[in-house]
N, C-alpha and C. Protein backbone atom coordinates (compact mmCIF):
# COMPACT_ATOMS: atom_id res chain seq x y z
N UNK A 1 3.01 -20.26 67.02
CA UNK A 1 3.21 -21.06 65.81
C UNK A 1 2.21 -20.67 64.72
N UNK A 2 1.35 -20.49 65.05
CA UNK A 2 0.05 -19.77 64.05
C UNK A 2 0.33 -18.58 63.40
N UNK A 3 0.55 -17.91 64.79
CA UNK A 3 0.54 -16.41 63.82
C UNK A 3 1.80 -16.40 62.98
N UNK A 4 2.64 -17.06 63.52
CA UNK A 4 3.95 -17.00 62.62
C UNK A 4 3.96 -18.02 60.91
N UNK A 5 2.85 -18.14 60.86
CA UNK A 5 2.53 -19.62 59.71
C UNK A 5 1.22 -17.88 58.99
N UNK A 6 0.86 -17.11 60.07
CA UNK A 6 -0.02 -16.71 59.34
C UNK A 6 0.51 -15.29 58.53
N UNK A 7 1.71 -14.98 59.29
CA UNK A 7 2.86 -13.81 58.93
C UNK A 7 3.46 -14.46 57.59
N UNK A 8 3.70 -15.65 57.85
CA UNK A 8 4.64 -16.36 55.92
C UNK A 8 3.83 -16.00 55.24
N UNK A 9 1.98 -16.33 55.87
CA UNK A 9 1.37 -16.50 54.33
C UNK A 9 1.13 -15.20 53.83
N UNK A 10 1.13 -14.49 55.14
CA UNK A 10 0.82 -12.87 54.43
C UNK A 10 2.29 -12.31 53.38
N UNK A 11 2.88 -12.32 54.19
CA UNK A 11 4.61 -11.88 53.41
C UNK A 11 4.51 -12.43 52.04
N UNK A 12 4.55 -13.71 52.10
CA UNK A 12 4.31 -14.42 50.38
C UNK A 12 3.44 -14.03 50.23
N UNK A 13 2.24 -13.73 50.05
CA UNK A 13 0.72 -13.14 49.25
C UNK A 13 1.23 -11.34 48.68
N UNK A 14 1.81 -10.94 49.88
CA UNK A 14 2.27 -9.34 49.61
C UNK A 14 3.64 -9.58 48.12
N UNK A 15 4.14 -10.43 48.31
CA UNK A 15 5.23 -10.43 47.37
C UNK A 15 4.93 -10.82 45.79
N UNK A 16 4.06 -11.97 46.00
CA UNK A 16 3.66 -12.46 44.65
C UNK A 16 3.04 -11.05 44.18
N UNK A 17 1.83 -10.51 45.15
CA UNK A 17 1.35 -9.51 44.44
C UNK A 17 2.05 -7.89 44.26
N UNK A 18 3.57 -8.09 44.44
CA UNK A 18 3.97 -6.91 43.75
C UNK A 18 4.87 -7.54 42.68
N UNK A 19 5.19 -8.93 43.12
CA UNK A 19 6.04 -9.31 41.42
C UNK A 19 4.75 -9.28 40.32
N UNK A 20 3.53 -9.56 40.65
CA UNK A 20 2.49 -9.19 39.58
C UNK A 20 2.18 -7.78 39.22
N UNK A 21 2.26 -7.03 40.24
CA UNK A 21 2.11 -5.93 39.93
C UNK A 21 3.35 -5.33 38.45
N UNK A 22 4.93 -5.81 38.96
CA UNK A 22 5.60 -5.18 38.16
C UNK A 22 5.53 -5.71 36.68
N UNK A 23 5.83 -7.18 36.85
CA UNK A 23 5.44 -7.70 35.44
C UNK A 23 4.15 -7.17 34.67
N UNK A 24 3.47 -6.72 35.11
CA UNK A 24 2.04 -5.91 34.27
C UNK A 24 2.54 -4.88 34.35
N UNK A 25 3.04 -3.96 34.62
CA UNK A 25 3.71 -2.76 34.56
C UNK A 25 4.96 -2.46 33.11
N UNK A 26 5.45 -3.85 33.21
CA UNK A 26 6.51 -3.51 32.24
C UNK A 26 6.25 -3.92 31.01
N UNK A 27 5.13 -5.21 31.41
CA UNK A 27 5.17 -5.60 29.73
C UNK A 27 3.81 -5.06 29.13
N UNK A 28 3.18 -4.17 29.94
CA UNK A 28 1.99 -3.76 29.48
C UNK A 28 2.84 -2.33 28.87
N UNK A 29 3.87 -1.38 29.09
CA UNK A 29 4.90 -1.46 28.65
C UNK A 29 5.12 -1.33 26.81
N UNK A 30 6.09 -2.61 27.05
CA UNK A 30 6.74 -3.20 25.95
C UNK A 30 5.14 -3.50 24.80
N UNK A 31 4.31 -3.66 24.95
CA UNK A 31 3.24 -4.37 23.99
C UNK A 31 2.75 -3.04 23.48
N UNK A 32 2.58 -1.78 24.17
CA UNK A 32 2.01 -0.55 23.86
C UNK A 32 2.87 0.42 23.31
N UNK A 33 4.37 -0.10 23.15
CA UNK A 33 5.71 0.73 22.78
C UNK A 33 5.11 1.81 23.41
N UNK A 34 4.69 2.38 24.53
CA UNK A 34 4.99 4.09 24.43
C UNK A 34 5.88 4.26 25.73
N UNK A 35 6.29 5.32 25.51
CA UNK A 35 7.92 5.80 26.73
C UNK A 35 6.62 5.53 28.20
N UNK A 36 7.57 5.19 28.42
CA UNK A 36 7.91 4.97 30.72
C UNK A 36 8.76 5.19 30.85
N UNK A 37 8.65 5.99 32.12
CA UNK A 37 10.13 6.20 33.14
C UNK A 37 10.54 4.76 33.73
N UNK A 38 11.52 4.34 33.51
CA UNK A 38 11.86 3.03 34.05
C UNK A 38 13.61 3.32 35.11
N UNK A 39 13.47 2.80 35.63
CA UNK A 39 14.80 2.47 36.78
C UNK A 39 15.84 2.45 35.82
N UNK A 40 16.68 2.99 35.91
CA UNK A 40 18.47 2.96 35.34
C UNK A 40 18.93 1.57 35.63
N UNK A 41 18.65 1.43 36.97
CA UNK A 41 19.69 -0.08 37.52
C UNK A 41 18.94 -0.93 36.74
N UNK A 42 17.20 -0.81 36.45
CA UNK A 42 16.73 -2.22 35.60
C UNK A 42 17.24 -2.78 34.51
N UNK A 43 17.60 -1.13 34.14
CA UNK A 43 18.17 -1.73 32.51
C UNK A 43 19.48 -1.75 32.60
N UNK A 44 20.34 -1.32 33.41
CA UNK A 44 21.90 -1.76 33.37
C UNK A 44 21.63 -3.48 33.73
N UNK A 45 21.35 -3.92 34.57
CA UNK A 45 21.17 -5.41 35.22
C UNK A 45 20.62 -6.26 34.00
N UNK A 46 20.20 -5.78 32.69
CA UNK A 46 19.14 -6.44 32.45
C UNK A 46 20.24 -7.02 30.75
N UNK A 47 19.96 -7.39 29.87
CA UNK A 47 20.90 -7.97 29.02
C UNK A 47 20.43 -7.34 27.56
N UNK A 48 21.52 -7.07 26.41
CA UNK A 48 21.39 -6.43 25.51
C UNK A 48 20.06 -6.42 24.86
N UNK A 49 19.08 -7.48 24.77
CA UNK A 49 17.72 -7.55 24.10
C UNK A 49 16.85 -7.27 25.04
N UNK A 50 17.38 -7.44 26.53
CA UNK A 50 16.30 -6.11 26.55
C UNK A 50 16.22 -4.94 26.94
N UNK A 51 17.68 -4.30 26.38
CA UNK A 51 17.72 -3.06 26.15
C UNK A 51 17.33 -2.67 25.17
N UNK A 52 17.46 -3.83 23.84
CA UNK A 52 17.21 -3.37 22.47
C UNK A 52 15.52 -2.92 22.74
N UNK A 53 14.72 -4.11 23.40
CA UNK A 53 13.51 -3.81 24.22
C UNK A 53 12.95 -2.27 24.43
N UNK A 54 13.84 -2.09 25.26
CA UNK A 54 13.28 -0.69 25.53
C UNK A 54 13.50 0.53 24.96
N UNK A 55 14.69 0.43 24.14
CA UNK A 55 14.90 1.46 22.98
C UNK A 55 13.81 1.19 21.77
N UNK A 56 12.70 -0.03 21.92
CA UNK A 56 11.75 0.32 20.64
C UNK A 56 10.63 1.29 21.62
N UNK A 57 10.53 0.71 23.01
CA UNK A 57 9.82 1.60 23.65
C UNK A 57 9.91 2.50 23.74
N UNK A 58 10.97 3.13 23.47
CA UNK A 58 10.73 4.80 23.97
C UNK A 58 11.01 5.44 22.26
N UNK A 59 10.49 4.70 21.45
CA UNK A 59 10.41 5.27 19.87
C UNK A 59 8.77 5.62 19.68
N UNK A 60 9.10 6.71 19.44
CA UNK A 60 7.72 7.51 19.38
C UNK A 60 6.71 7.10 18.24
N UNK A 61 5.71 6.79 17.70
CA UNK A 61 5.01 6.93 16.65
C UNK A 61 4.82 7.45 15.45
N UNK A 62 4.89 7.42 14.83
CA UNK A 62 4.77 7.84 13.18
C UNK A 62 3.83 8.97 13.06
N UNK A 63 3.69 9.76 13.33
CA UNK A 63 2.45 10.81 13.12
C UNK A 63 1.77 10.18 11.39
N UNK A 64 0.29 10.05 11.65
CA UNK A 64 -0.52 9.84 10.74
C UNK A 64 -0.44 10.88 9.82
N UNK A 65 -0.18 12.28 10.17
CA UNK A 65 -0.51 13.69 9.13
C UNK A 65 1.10 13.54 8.46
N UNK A 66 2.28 12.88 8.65
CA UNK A 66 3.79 13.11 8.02
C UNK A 66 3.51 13.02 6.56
N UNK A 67 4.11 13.59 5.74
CA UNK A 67 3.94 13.45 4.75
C UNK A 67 4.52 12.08 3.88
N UNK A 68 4.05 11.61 2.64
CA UNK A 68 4.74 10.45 1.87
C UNK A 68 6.26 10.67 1.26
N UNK A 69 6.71 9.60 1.69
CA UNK A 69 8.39 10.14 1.15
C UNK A 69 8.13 9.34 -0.06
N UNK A 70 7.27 8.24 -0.66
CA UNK A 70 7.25 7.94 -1.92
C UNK A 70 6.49 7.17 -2.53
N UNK A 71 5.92 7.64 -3.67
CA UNK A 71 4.64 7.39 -4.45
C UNK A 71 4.53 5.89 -3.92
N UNK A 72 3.22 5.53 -3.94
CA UNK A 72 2.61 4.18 -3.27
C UNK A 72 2.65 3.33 -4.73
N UNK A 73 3.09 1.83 -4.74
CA UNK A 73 2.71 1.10 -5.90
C UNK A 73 1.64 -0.09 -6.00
N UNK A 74 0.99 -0.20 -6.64
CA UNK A 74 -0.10 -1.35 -6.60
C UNK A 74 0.29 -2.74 -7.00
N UNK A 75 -0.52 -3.65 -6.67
CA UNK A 75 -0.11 -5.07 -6.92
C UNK A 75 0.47 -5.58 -8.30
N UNK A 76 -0.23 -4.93 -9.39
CA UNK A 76 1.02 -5.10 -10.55
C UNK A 76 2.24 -4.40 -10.64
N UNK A 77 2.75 -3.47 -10.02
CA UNK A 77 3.76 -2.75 -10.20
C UNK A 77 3.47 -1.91 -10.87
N UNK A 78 2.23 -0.93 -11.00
CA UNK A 78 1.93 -0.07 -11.19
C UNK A 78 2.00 1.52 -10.18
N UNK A 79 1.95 2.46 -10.71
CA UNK A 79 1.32 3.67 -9.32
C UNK A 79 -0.26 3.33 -9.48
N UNK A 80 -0.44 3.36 -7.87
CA UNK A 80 -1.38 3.41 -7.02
C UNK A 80 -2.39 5.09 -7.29
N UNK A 81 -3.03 4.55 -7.61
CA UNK A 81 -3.64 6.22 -7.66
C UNK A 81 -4.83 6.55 -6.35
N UNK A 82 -4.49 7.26 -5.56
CA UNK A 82 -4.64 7.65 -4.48
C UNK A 82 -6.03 9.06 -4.36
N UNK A 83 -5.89 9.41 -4.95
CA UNK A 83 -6.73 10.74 -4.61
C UNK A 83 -6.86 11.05 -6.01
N UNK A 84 -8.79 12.02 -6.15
CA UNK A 84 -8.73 12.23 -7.74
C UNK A 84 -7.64 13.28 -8.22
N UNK A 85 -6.83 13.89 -7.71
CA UNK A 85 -6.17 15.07 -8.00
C UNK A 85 -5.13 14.18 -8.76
N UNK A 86 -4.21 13.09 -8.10
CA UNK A 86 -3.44 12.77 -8.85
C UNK A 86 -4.51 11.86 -10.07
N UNK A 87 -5.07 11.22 -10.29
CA UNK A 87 -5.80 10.54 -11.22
C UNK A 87 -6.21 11.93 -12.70
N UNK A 88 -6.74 12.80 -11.85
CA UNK A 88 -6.18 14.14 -13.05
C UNK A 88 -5.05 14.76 -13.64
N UNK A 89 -3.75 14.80 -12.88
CA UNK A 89 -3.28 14.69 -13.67
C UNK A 89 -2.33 14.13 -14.46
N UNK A 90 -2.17 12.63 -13.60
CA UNK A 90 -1.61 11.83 -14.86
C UNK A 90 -1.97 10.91 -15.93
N UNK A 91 -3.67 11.01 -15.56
CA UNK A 91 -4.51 10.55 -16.85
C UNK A 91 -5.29 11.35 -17.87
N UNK A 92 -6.01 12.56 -17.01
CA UNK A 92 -6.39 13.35 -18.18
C UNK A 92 -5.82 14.65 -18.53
N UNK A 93 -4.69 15.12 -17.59
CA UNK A 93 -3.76 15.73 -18.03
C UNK A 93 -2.52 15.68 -18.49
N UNK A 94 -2.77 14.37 -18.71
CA UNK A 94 -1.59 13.67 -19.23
C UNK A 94 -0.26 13.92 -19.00
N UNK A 95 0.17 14.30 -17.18
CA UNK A 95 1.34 14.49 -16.77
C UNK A 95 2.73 13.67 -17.66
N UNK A 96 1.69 12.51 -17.94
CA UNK A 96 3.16 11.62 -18.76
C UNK A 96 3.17 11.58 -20.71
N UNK A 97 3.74 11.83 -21.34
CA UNK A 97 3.46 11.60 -23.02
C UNK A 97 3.03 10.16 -23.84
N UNK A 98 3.38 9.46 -22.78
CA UNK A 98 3.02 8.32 -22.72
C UNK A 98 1.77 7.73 -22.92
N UNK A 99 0.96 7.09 -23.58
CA UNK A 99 -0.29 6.45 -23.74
C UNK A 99 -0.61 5.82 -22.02
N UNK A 100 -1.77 5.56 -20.95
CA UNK A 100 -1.44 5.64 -20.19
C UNK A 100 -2.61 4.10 -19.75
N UNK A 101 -2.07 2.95 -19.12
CA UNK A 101 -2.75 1.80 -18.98
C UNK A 101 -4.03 1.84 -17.35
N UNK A 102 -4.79 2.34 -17.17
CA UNK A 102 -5.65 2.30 -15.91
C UNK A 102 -6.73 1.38 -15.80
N UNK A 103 -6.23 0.10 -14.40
CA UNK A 103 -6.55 -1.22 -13.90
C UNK A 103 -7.51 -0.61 -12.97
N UNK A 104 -8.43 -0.74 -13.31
CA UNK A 104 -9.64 -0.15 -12.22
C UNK A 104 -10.19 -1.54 -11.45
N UNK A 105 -10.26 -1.92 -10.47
CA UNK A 105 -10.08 -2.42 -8.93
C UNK A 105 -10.14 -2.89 -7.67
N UNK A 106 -10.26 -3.71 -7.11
CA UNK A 106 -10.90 -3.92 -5.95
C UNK A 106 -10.34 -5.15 -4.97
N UNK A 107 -9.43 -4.81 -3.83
CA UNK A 107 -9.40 -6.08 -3.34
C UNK A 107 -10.27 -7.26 -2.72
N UNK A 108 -11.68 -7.35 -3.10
CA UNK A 108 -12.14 -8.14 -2.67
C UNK A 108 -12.63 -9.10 -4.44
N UNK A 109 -12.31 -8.48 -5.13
CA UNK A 109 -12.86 -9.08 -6.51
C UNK A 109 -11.76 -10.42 -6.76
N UNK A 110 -12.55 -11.19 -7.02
CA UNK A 110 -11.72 -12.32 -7.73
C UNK A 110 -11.04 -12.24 -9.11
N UNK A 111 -11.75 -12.07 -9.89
CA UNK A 111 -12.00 -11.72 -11.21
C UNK A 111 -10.45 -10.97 -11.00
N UNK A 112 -10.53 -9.85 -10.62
CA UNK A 112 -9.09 -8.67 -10.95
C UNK A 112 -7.88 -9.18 -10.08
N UNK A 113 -7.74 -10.29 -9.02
CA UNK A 113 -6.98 -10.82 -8.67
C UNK A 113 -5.98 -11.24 -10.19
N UNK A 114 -6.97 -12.39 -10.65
CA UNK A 114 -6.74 -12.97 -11.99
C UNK A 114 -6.11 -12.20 -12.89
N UNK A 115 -6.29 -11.12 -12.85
CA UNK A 115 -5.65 -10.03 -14.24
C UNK A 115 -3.92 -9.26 -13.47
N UNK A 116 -4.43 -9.33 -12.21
CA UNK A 116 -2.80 -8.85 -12.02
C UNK A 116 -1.81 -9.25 -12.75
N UNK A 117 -1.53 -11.00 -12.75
CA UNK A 117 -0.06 -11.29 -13.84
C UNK A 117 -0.42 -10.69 -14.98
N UNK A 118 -1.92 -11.11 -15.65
CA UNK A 118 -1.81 -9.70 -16.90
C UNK A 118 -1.18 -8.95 -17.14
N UNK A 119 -1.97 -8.09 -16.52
CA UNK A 119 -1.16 -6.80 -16.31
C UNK A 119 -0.33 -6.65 -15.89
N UNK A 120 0.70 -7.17 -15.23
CA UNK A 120 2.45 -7.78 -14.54
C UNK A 120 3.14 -7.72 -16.36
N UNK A 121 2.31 -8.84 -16.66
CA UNK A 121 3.40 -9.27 -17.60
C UNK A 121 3.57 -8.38 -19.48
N UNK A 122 1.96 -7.72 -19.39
CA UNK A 122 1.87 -6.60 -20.20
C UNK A 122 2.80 -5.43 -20.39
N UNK A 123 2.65 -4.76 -18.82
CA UNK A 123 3.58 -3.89 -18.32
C UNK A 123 5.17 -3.91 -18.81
N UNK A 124 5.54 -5.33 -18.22
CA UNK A 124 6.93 -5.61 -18.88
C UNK A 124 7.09 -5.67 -20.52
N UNK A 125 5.95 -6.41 -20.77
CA UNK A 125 6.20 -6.09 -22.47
C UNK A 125 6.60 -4.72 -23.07
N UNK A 126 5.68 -3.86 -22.50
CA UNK A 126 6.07 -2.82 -22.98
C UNK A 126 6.53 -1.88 -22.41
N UNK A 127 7.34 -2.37 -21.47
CA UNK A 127 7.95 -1.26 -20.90
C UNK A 127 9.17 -0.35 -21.21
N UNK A 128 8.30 1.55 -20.89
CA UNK A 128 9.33 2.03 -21.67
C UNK A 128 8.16 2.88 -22.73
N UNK A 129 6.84 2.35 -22.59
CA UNK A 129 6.47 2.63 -23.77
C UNK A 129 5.04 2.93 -23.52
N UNK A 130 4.53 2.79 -22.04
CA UNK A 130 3.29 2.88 -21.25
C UNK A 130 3.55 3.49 -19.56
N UNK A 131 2.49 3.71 -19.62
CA UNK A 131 2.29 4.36 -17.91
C UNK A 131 1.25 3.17 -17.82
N UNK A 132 1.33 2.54 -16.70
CA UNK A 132 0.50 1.68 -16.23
C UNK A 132 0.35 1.91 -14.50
N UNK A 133 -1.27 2.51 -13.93
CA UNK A 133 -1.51 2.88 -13.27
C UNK A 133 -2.95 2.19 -12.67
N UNK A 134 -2.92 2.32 -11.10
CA UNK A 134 -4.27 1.50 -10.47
C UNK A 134 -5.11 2.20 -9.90
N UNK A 135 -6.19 1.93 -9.56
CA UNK A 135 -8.07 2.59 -9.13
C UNK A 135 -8.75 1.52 -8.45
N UNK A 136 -8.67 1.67 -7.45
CA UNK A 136 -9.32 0.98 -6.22
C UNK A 136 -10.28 1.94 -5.89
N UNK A 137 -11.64 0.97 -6.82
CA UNK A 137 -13.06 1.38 -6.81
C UNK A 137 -13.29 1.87 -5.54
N UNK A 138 -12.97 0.77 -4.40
CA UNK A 138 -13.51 1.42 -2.93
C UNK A 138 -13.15 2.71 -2.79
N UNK A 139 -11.67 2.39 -2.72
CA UNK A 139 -11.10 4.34 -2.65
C UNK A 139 -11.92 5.02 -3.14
N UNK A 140 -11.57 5.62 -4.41
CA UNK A 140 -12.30 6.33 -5.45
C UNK A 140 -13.58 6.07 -6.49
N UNK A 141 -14.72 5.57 -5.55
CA UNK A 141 -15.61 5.68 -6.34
C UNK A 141 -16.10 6.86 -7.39
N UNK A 142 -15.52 7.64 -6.89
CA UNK A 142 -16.22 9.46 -7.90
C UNK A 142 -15.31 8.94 -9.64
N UNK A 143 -14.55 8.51 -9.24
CA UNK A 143 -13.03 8.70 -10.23
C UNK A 143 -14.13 7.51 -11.23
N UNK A 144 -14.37 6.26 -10.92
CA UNK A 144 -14.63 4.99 -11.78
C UNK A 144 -16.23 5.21 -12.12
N UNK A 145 -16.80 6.18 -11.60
CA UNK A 145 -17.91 6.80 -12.05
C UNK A 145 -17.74 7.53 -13.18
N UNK A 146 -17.07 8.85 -13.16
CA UNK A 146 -16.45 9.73 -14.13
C UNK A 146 -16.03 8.84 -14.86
N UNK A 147 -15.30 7.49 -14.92
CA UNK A 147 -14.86 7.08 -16.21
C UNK A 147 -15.76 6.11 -16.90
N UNK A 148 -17.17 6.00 -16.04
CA UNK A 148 -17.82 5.19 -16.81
C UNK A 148 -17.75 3.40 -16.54
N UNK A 149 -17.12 3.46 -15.12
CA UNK A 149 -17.09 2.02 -15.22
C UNK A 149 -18.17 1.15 -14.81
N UNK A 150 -18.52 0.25 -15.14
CA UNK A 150 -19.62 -0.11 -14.10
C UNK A 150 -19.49 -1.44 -13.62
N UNK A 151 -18.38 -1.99 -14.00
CA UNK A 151 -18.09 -3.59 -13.45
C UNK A 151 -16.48 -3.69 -13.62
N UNK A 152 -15.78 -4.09 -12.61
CA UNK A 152 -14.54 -4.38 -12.23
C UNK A 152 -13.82 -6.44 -12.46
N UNK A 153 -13.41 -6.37 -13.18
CA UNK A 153 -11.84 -5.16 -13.75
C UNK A 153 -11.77 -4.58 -14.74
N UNK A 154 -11.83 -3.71 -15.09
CA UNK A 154 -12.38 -2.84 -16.56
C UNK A 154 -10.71 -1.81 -16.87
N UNK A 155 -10.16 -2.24 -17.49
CA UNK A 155 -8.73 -1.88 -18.27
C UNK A 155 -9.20 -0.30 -19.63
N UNK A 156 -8.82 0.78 -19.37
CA UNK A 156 -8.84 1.78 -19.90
C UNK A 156 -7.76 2.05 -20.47
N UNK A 157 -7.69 2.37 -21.96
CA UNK A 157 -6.28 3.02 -22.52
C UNK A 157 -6.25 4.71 -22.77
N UNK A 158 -5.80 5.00 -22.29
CA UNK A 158 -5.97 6.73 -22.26
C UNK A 158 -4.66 7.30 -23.05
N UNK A 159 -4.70 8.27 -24.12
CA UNK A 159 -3.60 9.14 -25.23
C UNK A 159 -4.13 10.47 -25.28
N UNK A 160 -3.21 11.32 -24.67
CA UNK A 160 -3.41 12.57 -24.81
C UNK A 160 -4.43 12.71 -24.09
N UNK A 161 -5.32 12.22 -23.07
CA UNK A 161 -6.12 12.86 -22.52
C UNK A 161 -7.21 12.50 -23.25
N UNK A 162 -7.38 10.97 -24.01
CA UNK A 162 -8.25 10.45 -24.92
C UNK A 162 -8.70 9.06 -24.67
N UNK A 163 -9.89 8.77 -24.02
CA UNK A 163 -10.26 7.37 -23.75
C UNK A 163 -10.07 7.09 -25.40
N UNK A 164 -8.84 5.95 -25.84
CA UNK A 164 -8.92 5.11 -26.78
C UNK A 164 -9.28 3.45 -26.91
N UNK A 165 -9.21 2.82 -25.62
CA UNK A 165 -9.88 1.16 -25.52
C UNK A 165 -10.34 0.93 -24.39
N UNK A 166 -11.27 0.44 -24.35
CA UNK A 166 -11.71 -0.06 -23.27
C UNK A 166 -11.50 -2.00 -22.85
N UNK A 167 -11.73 -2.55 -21.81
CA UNK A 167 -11.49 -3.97 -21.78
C UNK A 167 -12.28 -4.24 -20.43
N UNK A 168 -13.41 -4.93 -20.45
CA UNK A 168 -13.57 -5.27 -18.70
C UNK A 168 -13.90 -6.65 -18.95
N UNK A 169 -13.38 -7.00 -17.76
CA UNK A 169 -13.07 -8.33 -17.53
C UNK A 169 -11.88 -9.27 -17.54
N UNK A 170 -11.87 -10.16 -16.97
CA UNK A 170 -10.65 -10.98 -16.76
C UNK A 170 -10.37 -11.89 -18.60
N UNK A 171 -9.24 -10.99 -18.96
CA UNK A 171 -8.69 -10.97 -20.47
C UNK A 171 -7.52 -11.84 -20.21
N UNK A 172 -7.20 -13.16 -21.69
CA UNK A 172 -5.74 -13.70 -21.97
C UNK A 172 -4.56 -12.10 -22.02
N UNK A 173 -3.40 -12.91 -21.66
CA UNK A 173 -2.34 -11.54 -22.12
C UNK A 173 -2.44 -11.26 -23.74
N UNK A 174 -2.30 -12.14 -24.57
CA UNK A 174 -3.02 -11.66 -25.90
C UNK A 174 -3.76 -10.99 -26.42
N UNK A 175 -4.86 -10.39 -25.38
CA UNK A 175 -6.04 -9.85 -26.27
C UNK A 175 -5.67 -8.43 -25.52
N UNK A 176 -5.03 -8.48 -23.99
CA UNK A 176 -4.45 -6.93 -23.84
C UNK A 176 -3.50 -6.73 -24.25
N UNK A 177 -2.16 -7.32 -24.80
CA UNK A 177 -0.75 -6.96 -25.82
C UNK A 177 -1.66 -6.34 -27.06
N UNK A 178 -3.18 -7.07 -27.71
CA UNK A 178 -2.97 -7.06 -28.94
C UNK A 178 -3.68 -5.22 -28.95
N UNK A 179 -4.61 -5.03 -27.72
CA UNK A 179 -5.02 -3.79 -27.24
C UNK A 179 -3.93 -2.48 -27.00
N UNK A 180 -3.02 -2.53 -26.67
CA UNK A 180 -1.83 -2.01 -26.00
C UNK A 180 -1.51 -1.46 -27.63
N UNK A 181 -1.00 -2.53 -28.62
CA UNK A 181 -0.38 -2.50 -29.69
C UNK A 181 -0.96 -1.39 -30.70
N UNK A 182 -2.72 -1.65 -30.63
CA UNK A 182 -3.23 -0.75 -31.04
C UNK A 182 -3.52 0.51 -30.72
N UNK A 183 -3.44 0.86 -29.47
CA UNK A 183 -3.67 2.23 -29.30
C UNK A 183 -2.51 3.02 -29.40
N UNK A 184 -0.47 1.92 -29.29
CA UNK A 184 0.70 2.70 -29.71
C UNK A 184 0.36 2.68 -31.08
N UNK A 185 -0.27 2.42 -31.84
CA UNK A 185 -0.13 2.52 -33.18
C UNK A 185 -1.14 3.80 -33.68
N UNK A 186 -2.19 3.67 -32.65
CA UNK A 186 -3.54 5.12 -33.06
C UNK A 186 -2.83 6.28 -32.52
N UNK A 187 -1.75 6.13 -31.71
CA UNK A 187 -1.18 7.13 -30.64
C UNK A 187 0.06 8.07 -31.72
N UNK A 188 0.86 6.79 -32.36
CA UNK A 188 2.07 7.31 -33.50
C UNK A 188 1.36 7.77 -34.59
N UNK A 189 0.01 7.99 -35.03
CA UNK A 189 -0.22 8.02 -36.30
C UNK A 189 -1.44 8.95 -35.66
N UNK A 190 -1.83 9.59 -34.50
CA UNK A 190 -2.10 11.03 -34.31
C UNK A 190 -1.76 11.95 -34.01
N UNK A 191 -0.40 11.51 -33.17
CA UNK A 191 0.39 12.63 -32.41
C UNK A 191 1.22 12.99 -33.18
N UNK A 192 2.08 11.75 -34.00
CA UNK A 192 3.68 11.47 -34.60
C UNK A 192 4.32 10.96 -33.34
N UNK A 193 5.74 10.51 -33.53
CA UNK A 193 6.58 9.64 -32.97
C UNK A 193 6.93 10.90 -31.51
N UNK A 194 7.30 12.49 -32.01
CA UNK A 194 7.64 12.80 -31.16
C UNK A 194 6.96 13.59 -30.24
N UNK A 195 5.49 13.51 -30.13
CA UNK A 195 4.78 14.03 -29.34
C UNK A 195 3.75 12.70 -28.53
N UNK A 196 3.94 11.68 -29.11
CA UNK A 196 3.79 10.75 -28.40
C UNK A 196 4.61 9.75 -27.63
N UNK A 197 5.75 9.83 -27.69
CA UNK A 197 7.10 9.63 -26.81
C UNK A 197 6.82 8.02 -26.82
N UNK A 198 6.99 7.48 -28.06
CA UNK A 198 6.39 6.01 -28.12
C UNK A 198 7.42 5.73 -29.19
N UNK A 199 8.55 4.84 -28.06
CA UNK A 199 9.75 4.17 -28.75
C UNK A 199 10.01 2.86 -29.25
N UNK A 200 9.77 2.31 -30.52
CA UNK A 200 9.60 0.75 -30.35
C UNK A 200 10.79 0.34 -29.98
């Protein structure tokens, strides 16, 4: 009677510890998405979600080196400026004909939180009629050096490859429309209408 009380407890102890074994097997698994060889019959037996399950598992990773399928945008709906190469040349080589708006940056600043609808709702004013582009100090410190910044949020108007206004600090939309207005107006009356591509 003993040993047979001591055979259950072994049999149940052996069983729990391979249903533990498999459940850590599969869902350690599923949490790490990477491919396992898994049993055919598991997943025929097993029900459409969690097949859908294991078809994310055996989806390979994104390689970090793939290239960008498309330009990154910043919190106003601006381009994101990423590396100084592009910051050269669509601000001081003026890839665009456009007078060109650069929100220099930081997600931990309060202050430039505040200016995003600003600059949201600037953008739309004139859109059509500006490049409005972002500089995340952390990123690119070399870049907000070179331009002279020294306190964030500091708003740059750039023509032709020409610092024309500067603005730092958290500004009404008024005082950057009335900024904007003036440099399309220094922009039509140095370039002319058709080398400054500035349509009212």
């Amino acid at each position: 009677m003993y040993r047979a009380q001591q055979y259950c407890r072994s049999r149940t102890l052996f069983i729990h510890y391979a249903i533990v074994l498999v459940l850590t097997r599969y869902c350690s698994a599923f949490c790490s998405l990477e491919p396992v060889l898994r049993p055919s019959r598991w997943i025929s037996n097993r029900s459409k979600s969690l097949t859908l399950l294991n078809t994310i598992a055996w989806t390979p990773r994104p390689s970090k080196t793939s290239p960008r399928l498309s330009m990154a945008v910043g919190k106003t709906g601006g381009k994101l400026i990423e590396t100084v190469e592009e910051y050269t040349s669509i601000v001081l080589e003026m890839e665009s004909q456009k007078p060109v708006m650069v929100f220099f940056t930081a997600p931990w600043c309060g202050p430039c939180r505040l200016s995003i609808p600003v600059v949201k709702d600037v953008m739309k004013q004139f859109a059509g009629q500006i490049e409005v582009v972002e500089v995340c100090t952390d990123d690119l410190p070399e870049v907000a050096s070179d331009a002279g910044v020294v306190s964030i949020p500091t708003i740059q108007m750039y023509a032709k490859d020409e610092l024309l206004d500067t603005i730092v600090g958290c500004v009404a939309k008024s005082v950057l429309a009335a900024s904007v207005e003036k440099v399309l107006e220094e922009t039509l009356s140095r370039y002319g209408a058709s080398d400054s591509a500035v349509e009212q």
